[in-house]
Protein backbone atom coordinates (compact mmCIF):
# COMPACT_ATOMS: atom_id res chain seq x y z
CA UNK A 1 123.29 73.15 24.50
CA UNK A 2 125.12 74.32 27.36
CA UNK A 3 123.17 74.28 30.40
CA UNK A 4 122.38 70.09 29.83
CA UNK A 5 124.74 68.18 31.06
CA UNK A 6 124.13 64.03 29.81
CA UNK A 7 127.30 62.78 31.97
CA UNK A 8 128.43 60.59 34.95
CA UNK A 9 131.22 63.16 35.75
CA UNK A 10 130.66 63.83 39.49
CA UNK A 11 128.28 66.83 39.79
CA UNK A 12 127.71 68.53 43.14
CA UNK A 13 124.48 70.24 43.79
CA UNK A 14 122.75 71.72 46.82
CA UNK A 15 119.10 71.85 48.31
CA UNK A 16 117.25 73.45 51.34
CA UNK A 17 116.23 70.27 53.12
CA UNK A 18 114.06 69.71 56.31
CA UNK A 19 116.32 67.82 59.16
CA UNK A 20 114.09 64.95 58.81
CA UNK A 21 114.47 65.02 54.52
CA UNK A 22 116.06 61.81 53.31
CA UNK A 23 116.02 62.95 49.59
CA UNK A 24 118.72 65.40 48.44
CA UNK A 25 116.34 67.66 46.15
CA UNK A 26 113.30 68.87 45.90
CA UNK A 27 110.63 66.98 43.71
CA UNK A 28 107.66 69.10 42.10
CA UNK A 29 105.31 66.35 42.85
CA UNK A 30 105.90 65.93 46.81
CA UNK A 31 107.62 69.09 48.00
CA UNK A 32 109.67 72.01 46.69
CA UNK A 33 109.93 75.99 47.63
CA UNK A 34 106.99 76.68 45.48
CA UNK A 35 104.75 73.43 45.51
CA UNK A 36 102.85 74.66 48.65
CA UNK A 37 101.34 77.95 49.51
CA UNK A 38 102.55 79.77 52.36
CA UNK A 39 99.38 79.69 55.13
CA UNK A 40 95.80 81.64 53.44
CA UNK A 41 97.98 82.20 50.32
CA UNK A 42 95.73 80.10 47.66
CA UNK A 43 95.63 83.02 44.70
CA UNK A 44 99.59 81.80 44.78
CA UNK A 45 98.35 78.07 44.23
CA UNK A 46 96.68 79.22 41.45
CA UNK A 47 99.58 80.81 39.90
CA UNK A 48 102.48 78.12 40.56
CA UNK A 49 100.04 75.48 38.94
CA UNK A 50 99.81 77.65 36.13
CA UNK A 51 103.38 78.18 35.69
CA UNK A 52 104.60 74.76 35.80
CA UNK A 53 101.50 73.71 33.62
CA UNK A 54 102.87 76.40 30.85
CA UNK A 55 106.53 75.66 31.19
CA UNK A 56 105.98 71.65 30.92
CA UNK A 57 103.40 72.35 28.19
CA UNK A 58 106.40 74.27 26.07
CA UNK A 59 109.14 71.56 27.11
CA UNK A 60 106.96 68.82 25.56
CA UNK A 61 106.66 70.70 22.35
CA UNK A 62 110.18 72.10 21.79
CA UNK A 63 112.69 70.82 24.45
CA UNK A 64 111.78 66.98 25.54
CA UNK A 65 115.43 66.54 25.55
CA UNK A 66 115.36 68.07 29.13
CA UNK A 67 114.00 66.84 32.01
CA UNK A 68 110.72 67.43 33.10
CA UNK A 69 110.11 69.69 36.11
CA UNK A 70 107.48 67.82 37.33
CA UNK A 71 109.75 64.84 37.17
CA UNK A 72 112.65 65.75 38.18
CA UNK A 73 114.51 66.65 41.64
CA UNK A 74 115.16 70.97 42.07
CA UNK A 75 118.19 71.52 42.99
CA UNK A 76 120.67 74.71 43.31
CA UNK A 77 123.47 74.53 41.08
CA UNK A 78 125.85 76.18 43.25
CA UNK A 79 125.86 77.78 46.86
CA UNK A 80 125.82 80.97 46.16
CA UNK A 81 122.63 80.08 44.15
CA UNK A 82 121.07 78.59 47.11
CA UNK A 83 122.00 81.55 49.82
CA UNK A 84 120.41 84.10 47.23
CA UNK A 85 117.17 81.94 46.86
CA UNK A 86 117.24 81.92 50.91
CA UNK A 87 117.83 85.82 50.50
CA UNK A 88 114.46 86.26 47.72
CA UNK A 89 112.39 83.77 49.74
CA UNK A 90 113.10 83.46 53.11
CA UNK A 91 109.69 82.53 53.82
CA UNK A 92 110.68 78.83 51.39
CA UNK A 93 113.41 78.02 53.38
CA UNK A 94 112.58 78.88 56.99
CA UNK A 95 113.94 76.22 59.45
CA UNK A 96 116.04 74.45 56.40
CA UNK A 97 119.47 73.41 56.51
CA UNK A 98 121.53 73.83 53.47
CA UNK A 99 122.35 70.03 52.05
CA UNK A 100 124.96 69.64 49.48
CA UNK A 101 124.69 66.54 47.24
CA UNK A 102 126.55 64.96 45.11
CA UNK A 103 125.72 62.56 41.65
CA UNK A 104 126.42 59.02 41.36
CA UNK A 105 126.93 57.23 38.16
CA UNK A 106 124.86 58.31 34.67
CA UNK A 107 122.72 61.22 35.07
CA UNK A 108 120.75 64.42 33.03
CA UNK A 109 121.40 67.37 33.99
CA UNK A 110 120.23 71.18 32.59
CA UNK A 111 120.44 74.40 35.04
CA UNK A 112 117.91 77.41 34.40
CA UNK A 113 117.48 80.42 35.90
CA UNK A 114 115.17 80.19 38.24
CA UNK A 115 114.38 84.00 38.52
CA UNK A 116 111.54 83.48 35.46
CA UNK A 117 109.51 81.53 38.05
CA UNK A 118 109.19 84.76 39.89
CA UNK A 119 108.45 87.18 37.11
CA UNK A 120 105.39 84.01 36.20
CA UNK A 121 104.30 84.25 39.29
CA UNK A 122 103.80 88.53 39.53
CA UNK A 123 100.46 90.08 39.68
CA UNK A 124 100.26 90.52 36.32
CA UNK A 125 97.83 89.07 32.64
CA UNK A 126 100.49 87.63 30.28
CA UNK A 127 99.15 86.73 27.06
CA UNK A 128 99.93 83.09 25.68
CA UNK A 129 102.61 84.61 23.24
CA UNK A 130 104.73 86.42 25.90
CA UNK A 131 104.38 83.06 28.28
CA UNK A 132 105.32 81.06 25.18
CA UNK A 133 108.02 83.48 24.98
CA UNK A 134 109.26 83.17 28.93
CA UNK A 135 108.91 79.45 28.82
CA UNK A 136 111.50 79.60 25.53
CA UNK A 137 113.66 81.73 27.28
CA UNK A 138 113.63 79.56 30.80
CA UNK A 139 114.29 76.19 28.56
CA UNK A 140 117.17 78.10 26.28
CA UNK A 141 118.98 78.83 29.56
CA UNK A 142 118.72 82.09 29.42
CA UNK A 143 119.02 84.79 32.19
CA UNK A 144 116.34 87.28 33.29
CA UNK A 145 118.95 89.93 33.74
CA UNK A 146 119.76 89.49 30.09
CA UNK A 147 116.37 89.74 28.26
CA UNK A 148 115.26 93.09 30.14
CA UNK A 149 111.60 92.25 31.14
CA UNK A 150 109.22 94.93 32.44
CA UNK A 151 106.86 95.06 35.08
CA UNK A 152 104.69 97.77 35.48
CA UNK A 153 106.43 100.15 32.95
CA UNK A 154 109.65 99.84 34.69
CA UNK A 155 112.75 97.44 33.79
CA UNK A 156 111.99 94.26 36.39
CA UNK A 157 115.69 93.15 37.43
CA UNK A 158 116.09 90.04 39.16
CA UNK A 159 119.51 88.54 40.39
CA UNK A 160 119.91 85.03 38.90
CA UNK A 161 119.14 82.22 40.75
CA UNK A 162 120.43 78.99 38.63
CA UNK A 163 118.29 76.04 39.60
CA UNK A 164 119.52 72.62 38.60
CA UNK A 165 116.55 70.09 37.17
CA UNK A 166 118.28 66.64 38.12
CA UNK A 167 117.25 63.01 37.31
CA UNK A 168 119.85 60.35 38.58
CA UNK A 169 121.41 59.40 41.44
CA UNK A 170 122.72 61.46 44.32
CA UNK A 171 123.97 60.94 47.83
CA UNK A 172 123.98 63.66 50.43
CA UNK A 173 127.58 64.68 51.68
CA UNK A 174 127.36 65.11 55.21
CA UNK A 175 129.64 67.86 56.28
CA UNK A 176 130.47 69.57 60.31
CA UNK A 177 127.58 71.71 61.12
CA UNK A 178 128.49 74.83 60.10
CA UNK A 179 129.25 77.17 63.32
CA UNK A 180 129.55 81.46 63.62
CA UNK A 181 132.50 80.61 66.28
CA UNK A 182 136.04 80.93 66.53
CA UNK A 183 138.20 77.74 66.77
CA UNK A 184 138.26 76.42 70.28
CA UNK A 185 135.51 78.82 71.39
CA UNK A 186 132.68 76.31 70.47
């Protein structure tokens, strides 16, 4: 497969991090863009439970070679990833700085498109063979754009937004503050 990378090849990744945030990643279990409701937004508790529940349930049975989302750090595979999450959910990212990070020594890898998170998470009654059928899709690698979904009778298009699931070693690269002025004019 692909999208999982078993390697120690240097791997650079990035994350939306709080300036305070000594991890490079988001972890499922102690903060990420969708492990907390945004304020009197509980119905949306409700549903991101229920979609990591049914994705982890389907890894277990069919793709344990992958690392667990509840066990391993979120990252973005690339930056362009990251600045269209911040574009989808500007609400996750408020007040974040963009961190890149990059692996250290022996590490698993696999990058999924993060985009079937959001169609799991639309007002909507899925029955246990269409999630069944999402969750194969997200753990394939396979891109919403590609499988032509629907939403309310109408084609639901959703640029891709390839998350990385990471579980290894990774130090932040610190890099100059990024600034909107001209040379010298700082």
């Amino acid at each position: 497969m692909d999208h999982l990378l078993k390697d120690s090849a240097t791997l650079e990744l990035y994350a939306w991090l709080d300036e305070d945030a000594e991890l490079p990643g988001w972890d499922i279990l102690i903060g990420n863009p969708f492990g907390q409701s945004l304020p009197e937004d509980q119905f949306t508790t409700v549903q991101n439970y229920f979609a990591e529940y049914h994705l982890e349930y389907f890894r277990q049975r069919l793709y344990q070679q992958f690392p667990s989302r509840l066990h391993a750090l979120l990252l973005f595979a690339t930056r362009v990833d990251a600045e269209t999450f911040r574009i989808k959910h500007p609400a996750r990212v408020f007040g974040k700085a963009l961190a890149r990070a990059r692996s250290q020594g022996a590490y698993v890898c696999s990058f999924h498109d993060s985009s079937w998170l959001d169609y799991l998470r639309l007002p909507h009654s899925l029955s246990l063979s269409t999630l069944d059928e999402i969750a194969n899709h997200y753990w394939k690698g396979a891109l919403v754009e590609d499988v032509g979904l629907t939403f309310l009778n109408e084609r639901w298009r959703e640029p891709p937004v390839i998350e990385a699931l990471f579980q290894g070693k990774l130090e932040a690269v610190t890099t100059r503050p990024e600034s909107g002025w001209l040379p010298g004019f700082a």
